[in-house]
N, C-alpha and C. Protein backbone atom coordinates (compact mmCIF):
# COMPACT_ATOMS: atom_id res chain seq x y z
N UNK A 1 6.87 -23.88 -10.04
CA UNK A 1 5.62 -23.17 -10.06
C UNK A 1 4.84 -23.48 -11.34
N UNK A 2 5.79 -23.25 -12.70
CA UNK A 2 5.07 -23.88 -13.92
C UNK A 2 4.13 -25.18 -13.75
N UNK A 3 4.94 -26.27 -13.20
CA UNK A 3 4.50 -27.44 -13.12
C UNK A 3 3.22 -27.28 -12.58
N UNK A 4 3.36 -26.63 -11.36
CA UNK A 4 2.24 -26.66 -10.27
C UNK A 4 0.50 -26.19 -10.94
N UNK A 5 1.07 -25.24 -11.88
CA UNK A 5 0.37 -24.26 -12.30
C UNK A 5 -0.22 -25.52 -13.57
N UNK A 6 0.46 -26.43 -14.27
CA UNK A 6 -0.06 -26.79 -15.30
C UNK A 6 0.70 -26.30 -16.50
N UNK A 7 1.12 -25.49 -16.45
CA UNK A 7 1.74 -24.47 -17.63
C UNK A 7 2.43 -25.23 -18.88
N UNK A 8 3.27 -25.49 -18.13
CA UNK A 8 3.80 -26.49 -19.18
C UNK A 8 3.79 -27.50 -19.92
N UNK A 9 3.49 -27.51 -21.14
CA UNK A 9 2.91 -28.66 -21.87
C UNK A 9 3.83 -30.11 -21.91
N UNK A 10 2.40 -31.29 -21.75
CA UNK A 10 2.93 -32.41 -21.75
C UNK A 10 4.32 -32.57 -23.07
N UNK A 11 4.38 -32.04 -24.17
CA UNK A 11 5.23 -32.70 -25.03
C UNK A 11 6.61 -32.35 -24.81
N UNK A 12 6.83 -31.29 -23.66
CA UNK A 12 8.33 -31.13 -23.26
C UNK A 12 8.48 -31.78 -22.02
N UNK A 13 9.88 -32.77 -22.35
CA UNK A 13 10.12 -33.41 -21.38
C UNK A 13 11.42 -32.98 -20.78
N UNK A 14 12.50 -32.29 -21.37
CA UNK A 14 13.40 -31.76 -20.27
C UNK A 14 13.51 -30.84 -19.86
N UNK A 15 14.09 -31.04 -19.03
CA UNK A 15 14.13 -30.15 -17.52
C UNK A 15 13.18 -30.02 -16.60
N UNK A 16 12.85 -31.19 -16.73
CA UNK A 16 11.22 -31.67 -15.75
C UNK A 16 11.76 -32.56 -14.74
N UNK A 17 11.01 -32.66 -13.75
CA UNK A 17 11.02 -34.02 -12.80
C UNK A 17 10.18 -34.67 -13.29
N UNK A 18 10.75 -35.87 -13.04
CA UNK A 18 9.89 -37.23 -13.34
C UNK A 18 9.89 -37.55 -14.85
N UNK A 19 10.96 -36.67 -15.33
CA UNK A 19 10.67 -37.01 -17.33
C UNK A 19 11.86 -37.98 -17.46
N UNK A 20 12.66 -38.47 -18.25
CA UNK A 20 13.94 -38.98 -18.44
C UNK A 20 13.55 -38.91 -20.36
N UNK A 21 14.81 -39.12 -20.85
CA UNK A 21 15.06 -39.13 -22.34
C UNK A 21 14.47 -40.39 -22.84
N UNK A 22 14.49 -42.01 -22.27
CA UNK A 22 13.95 -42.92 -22.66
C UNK A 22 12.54 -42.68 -23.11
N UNK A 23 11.84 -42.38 -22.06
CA UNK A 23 10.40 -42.12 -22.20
C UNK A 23 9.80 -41.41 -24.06
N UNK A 24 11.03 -40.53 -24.21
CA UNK A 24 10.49 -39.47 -25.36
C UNK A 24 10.83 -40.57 -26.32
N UNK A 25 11.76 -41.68 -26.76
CA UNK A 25 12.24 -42.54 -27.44
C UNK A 25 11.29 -43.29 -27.31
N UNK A 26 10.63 -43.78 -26.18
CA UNK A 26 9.69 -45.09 -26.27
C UNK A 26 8.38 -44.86 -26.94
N UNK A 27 7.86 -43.10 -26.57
CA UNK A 27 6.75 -42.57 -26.76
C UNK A 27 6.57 -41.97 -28.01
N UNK A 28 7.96 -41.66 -28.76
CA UNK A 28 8.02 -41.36 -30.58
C UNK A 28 7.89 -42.28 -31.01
N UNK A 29 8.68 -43.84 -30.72
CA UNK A 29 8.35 -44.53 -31.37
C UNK A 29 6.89 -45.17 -31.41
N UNK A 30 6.15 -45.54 -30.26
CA UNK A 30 4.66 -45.78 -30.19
C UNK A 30 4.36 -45.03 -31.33
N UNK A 31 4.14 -43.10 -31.64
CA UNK A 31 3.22 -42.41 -31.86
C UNK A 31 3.51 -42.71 -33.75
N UNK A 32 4.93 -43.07 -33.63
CA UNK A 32 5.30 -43.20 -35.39
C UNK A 32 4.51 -44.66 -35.81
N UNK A 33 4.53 -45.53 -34.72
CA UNK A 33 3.92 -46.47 -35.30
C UNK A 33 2.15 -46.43 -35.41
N UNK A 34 1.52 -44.99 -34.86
CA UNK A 34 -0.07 -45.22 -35.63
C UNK A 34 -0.09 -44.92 -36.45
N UNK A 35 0.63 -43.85 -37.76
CA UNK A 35 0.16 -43.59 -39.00
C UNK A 35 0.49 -44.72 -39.56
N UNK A 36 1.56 -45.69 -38.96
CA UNK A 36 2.00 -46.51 -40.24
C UNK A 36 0.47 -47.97 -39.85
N UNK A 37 0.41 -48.08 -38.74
CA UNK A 37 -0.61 -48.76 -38.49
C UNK A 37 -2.48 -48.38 -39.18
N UNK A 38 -2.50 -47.62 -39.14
CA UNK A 38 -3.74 -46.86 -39.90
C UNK A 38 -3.43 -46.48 -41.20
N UNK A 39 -2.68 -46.35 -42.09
CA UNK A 39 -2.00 -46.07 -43.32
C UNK A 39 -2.03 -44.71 -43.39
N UNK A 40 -1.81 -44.38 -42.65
CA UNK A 40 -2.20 -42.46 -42.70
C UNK A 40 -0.82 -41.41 -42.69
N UNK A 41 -1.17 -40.82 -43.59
CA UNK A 41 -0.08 -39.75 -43.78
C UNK A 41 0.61 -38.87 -42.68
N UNK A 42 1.86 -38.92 -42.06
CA UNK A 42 2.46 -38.00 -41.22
C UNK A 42 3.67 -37.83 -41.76
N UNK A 43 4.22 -36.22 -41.65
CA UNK A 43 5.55 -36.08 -41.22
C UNK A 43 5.88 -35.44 -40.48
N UNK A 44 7.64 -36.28 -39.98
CA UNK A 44 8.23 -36.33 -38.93
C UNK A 44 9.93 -35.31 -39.17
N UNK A 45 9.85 -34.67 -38.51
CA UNK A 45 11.28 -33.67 -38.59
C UNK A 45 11.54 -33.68 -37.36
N UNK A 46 13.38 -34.49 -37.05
CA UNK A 46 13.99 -34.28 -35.90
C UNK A 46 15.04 -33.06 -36.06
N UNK A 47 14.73 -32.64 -34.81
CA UNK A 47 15.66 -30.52 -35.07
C UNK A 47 15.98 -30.92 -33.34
N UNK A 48 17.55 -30.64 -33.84
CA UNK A 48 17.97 -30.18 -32.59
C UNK A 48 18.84 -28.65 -32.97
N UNK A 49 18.44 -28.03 -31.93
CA UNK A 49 18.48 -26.74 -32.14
C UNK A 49 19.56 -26.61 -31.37
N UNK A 50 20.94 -26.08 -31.96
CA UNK A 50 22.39 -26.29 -31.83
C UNK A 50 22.46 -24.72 -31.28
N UNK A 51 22.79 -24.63 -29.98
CA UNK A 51 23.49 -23.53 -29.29
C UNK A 51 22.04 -22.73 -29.14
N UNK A 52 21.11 -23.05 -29.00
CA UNK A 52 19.76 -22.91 -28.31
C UNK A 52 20.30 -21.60 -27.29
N UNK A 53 20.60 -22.34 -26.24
CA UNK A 53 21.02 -21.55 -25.50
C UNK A 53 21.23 -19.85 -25.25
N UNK A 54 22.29 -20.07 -26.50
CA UNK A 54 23.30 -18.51 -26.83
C UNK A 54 22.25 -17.92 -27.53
N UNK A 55 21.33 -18.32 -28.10
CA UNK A 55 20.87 -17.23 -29.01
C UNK A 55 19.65 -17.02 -28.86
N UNK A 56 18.79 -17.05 -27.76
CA UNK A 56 17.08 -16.70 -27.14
C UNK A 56 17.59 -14.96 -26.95
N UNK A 57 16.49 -14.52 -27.92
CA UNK A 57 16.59 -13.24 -27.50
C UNK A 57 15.89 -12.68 -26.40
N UNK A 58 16.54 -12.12 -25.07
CA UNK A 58 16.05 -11.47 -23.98
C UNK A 58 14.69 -10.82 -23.85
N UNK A 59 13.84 -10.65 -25.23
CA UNK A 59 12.63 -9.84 -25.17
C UNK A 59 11.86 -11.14 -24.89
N UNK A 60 12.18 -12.25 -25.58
CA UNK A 60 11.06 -13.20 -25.61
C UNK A 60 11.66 -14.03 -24.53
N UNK A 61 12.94 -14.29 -24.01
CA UNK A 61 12.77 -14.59 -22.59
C UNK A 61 12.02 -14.30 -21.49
N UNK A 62 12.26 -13.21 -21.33
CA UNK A 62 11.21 -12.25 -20.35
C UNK A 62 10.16 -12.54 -20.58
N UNK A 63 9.50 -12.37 -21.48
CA UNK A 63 8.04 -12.66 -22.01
C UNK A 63 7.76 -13.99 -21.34
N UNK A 64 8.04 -14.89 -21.91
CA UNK A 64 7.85 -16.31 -21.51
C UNK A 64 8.15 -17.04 -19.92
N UNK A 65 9.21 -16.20 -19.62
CA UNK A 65 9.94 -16.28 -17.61
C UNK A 65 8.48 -15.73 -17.13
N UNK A 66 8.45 -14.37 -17.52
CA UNK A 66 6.87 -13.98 -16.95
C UNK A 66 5.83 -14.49 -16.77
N UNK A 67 5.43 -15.58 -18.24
CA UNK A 67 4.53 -16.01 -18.09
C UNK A 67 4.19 -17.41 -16.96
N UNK A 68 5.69 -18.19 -16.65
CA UNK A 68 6.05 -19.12 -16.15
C UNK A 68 5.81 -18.45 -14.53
N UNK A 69 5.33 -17.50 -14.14
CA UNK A 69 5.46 -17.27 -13.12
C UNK A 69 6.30 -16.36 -12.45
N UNK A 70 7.57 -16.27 -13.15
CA UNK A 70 8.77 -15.30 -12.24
C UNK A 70 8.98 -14.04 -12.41
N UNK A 71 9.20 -13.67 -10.98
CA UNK A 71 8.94 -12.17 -10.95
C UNK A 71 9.82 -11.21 -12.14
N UNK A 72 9.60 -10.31 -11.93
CA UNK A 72 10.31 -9.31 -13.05
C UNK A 72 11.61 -9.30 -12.34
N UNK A 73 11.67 -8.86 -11.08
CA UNK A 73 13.17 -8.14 -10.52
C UNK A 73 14.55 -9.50 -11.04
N UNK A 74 14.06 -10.48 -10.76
CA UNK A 74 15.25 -11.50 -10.67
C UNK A 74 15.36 -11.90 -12.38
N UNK A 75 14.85 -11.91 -13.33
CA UNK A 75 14.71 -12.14 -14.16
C UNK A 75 15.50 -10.65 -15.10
N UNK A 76 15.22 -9.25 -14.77
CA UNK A 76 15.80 -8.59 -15.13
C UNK A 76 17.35 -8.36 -14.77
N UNK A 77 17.41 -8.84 -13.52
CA UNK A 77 18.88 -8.70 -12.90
C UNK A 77 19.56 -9.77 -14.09
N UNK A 78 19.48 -11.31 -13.89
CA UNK A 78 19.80 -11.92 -14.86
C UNK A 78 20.45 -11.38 -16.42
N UNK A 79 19.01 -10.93 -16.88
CA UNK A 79 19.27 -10.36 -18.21
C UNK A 79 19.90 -9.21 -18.47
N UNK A 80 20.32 -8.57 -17.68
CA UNK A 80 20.93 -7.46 -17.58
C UNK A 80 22.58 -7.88 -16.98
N UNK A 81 22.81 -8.59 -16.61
CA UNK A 81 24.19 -8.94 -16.15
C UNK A 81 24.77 -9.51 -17.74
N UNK A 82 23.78 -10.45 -18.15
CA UNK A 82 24.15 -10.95 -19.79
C UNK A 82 24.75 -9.85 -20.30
N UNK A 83 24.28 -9.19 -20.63
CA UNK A 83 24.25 -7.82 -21.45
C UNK A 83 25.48 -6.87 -20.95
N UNK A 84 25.51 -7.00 -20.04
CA UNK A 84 26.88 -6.26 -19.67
C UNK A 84 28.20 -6.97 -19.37
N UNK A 85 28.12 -8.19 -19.46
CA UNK A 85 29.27 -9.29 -19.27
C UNK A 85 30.68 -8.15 -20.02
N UNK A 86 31.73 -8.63 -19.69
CA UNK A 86 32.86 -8.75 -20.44
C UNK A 86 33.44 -10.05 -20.48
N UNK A 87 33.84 -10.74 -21.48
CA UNK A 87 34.83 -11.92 -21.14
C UNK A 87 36.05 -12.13 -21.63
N UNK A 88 36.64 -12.92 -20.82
CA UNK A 88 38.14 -12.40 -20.64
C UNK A 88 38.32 -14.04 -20.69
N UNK A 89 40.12 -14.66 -21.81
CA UNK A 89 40.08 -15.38 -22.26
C UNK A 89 41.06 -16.46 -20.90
N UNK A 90 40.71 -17.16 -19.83
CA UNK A 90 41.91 -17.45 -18.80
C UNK A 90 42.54 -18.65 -19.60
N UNK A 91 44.08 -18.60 -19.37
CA UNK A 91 44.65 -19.60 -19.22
C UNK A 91 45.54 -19.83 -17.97
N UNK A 92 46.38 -20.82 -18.62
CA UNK A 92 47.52 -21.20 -17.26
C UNK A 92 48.04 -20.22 -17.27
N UNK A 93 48.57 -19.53 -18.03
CA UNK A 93 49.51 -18.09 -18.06
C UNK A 93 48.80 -17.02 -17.59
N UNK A 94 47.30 -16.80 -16.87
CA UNK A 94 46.68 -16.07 -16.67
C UNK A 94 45.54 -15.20 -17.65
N UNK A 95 44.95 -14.43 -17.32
CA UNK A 95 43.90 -13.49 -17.80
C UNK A 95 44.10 -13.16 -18.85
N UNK A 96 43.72 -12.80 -20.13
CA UNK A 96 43.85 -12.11 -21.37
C UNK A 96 43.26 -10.75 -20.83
N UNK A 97 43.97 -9.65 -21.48
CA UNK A 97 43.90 -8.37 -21.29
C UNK A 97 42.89 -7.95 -21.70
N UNK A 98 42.97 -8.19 -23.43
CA UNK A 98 41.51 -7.71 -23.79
C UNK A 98 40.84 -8.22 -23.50
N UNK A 99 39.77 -8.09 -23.86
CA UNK A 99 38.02 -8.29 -23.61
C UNK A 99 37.19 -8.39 -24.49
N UNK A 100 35.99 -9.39 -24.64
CA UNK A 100 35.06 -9.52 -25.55
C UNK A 100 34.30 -8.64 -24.92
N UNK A 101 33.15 -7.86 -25.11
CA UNK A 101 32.03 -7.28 -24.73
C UNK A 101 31.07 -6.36 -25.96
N UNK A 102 30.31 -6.06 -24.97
CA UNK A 102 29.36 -5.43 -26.34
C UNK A 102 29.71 -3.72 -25.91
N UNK A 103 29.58 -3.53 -27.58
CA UNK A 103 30.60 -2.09 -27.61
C UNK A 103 29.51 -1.21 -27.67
N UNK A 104 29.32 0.15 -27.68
CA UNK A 104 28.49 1.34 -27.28
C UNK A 104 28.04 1.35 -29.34
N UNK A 105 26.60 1.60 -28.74
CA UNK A 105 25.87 1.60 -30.40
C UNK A 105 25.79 0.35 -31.33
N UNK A 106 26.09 -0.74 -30.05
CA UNK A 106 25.58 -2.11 -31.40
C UNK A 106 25.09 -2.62 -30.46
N UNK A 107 24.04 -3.95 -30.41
CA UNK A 107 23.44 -4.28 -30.10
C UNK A 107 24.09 -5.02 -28.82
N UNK A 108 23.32 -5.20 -27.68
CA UNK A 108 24.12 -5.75 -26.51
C UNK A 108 23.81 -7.35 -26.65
N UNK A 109 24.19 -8.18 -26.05
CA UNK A 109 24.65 -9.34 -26.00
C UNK A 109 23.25 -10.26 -25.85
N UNK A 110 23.16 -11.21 -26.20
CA UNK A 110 21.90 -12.22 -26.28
C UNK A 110 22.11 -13.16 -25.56
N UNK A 111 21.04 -14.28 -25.19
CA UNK A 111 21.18 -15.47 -25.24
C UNK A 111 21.02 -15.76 -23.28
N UNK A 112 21.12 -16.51 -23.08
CA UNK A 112 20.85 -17.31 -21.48
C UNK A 112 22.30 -17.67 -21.21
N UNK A 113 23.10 -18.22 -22.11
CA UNK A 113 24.09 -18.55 -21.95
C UNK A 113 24.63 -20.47 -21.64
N UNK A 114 25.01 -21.27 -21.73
CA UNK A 114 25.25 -22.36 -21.78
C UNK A 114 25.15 -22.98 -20.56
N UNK A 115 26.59 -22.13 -19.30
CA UNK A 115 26.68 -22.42 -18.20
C UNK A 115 25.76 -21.83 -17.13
N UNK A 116 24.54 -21.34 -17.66
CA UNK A 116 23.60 -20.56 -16.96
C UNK A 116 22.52 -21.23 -16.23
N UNK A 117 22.27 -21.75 -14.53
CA UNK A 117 21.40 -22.70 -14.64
C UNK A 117 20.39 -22.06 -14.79
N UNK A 118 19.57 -21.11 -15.20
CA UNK A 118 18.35 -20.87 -15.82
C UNK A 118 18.12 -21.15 -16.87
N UNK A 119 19.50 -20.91 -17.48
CA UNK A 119 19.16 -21.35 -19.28
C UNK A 119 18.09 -22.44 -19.87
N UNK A 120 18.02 -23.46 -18.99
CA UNK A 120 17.22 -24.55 -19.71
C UNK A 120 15.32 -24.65 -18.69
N UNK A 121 15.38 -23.56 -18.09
CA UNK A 121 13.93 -23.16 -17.60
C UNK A 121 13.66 -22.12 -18.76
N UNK A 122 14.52 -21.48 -18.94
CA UNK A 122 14.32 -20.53 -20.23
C UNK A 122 13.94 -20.97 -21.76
N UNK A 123 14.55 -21.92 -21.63
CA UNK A 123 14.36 -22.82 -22.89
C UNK A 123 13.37 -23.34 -23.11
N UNK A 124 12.73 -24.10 -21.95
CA UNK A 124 11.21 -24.63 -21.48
C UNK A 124 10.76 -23.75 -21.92
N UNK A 125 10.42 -22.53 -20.79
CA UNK A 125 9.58 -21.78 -21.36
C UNK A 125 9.28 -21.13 -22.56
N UNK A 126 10.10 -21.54 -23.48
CA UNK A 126 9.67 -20.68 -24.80
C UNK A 126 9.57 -21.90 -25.42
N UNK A 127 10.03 -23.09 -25.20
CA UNK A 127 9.54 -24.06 -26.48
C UNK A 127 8.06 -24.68 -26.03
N UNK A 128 7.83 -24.41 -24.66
CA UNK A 128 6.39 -24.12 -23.98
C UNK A 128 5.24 -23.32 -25.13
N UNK A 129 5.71 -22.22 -24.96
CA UNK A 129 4.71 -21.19 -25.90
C UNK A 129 5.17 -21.73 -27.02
N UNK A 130 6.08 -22.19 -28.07
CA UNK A 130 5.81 -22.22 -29.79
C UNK A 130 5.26 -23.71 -29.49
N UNK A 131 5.30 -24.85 -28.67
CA UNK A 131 4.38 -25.84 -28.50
C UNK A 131 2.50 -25.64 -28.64
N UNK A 132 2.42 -24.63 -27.96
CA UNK A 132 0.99 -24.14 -28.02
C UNK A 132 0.70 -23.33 -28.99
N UNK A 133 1.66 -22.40 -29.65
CA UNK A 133 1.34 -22.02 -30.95
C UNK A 133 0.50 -22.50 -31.66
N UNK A 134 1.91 -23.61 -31.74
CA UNK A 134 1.53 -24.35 -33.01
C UNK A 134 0.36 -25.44 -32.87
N UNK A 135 -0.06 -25.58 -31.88
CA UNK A 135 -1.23 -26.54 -31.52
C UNK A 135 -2.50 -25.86 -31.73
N UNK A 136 -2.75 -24.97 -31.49
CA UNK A 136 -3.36 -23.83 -31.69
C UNK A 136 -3.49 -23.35 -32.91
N UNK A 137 -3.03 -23.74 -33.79
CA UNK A 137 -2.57 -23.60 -35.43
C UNK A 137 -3.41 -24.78 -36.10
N UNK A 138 -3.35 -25.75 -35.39
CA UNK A 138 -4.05 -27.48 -35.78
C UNK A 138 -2.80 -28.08 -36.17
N UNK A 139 -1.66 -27.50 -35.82
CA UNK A 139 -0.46 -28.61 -36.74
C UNK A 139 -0.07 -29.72 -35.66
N UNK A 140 0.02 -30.89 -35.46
CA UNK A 140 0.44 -32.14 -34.77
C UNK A 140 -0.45 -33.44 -35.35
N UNK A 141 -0.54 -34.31 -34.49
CA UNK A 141 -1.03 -35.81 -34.92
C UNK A 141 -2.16 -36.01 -33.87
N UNK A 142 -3.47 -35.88 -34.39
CA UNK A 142 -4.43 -36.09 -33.89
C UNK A 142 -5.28 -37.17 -34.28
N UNK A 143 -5.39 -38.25 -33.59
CA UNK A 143 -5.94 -39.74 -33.90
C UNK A 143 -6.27 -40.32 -32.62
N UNK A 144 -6.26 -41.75 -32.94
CA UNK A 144 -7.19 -42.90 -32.00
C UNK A 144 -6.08 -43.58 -31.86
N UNK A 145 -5.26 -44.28 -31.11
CA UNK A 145 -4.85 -45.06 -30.49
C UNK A 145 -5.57 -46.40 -30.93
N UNK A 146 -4.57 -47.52 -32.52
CA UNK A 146 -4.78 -48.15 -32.82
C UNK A 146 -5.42 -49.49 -32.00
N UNK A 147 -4.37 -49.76 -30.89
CA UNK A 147 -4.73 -51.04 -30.11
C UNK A 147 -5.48 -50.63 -28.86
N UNK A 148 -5.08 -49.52 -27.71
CA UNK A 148 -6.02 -48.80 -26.71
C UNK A 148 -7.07 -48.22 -27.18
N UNK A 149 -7.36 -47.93 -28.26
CA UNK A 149 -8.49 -46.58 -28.90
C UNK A 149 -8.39 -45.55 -28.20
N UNK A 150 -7.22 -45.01 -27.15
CA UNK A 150 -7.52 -43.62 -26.58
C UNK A 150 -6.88 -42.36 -27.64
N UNK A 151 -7.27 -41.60 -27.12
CA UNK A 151 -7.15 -40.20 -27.84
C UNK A 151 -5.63 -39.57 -28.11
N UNK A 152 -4.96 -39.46 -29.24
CA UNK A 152 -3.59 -39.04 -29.13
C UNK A 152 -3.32 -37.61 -30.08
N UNK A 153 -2.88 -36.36 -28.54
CA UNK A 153 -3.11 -35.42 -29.51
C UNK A 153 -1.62 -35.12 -29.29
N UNK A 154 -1.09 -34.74 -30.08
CA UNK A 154 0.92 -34.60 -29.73
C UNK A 154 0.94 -33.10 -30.92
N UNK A 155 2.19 -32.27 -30.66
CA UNK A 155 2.95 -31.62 -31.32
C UNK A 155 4.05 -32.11 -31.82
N UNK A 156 4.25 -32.32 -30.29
CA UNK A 156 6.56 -32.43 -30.80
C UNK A 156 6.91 -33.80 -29.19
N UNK A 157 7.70 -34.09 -29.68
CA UNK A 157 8.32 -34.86 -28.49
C UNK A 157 9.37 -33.93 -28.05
N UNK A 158 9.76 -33.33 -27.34
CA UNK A 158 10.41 -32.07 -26.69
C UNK A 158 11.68 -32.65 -25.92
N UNK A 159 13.49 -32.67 -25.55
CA UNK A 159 14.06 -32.92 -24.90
C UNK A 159 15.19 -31.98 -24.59
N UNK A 160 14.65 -30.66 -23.62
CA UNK A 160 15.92 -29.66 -23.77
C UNK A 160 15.63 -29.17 -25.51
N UNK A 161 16.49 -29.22 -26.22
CA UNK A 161 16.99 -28.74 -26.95
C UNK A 161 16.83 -29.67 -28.43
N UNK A 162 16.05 -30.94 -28.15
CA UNK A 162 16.19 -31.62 -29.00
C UNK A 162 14.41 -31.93 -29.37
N UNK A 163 14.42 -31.72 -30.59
CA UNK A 163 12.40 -32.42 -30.80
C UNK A 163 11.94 -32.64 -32.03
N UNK A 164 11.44 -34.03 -32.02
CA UNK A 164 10.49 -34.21 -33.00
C UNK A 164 9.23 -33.86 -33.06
N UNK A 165 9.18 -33.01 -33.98
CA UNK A 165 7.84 -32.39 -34.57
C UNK A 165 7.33 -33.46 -35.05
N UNK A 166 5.67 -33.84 -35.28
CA UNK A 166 5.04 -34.64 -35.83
C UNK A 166 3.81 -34.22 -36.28
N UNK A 167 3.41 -34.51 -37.34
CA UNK A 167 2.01 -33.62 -37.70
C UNK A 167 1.84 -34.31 -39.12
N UNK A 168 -0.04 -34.25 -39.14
CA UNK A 168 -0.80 -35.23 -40.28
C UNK A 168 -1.91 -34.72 -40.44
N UNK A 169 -2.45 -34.29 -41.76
CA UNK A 169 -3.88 -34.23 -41.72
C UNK A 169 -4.87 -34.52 -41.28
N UNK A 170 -6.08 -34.55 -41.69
CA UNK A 170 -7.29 -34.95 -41.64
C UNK A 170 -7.36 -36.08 -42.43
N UNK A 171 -7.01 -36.20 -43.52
CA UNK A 171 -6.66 -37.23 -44.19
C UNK A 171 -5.78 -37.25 -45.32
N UNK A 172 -5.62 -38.28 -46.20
CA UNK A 172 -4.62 -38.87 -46.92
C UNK A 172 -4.20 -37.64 -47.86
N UNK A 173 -5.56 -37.52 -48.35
CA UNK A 173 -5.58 -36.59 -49.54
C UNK A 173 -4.90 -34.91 -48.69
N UNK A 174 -4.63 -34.42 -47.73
CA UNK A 174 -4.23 -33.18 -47.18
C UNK A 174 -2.83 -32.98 -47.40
């Protein structure tokens, strides 16, 4: 529905159809080579955001699932099963007795979870919104396309969980 809708910004490429990981490799490297081609100042920070997953807090999930289109009911069921999980440690010898869970008066449990297949629509959607944030801010690489002359406006090269941020002044002196 995101897709359909537009929603989702070009600079995230996983968990899309039609994206693959090459593309973000072929298309960082193009975009690194106009500052160095124009002599112009950019920097570049690769962040992969380690256990992404586990740690999206449920307020700004929701927020962002919402905005993507999906209803409240299925989205709360979800986040609410998180939150009440117990987990229990299996081996060959069977079940562990105790239990991890979240205890009465501390905070209940976070995150989408790893093996969750929503987790990485969840992920979209929020690196969706700090993509537009920050574009919206003026921070990315806004120029001319040295050899095409077309227009190149970028944030981040986006993959799941993995992205280069890129961003340059107005000019040298910034």
């Amino acid at each position: 529905y995101a897709e359909r809708q537009g929603i989702v910004t070009p600079d995230n490429y996983g968990g899309r159809k039609h994206h693959r990981a090459v593309e973000v490799c072929l298309n960082q490297r193009l975009s690194n080579d106009i500052p160095r081609q124009k002599r112009k100042a950019a920097a570049i920070i690769s962040n992969d955001a380690k256990g992404c997953f586990d740690r999206i807090v449920h307020t700004v999930a929701f927020l962002c699932l919402l905005r993507f289109g999906l209803p409240k009911a299925p989205i709360h069921s979800m986040l609410s099963a998180i939150k009440e999980l117990s987990h229990y440690i299996r081996t060959a010898f069977g079940d562990s007795t105790p239990t991890y869970s979240s205890r009465p008066g501390e905070p209940p449990f976070q995150g989408l979870l790893q093996g969750n297949g929503a987790a990485g629509t969840g992920w979209l959607a929020i690196a969706t919104v700090l993509v537009e944030m920050m574009e919206a801010q003026g921070f990315g690489l806004h120029t001319w396309s040295a050899i095409s002359k077309a227009a190149v406006d970028l944030v981040c090269f986006s993959f799941v969980d993995d992205a280069d941020v890129i961003h340059s002044g107005p000019s040298n002196d910034t």
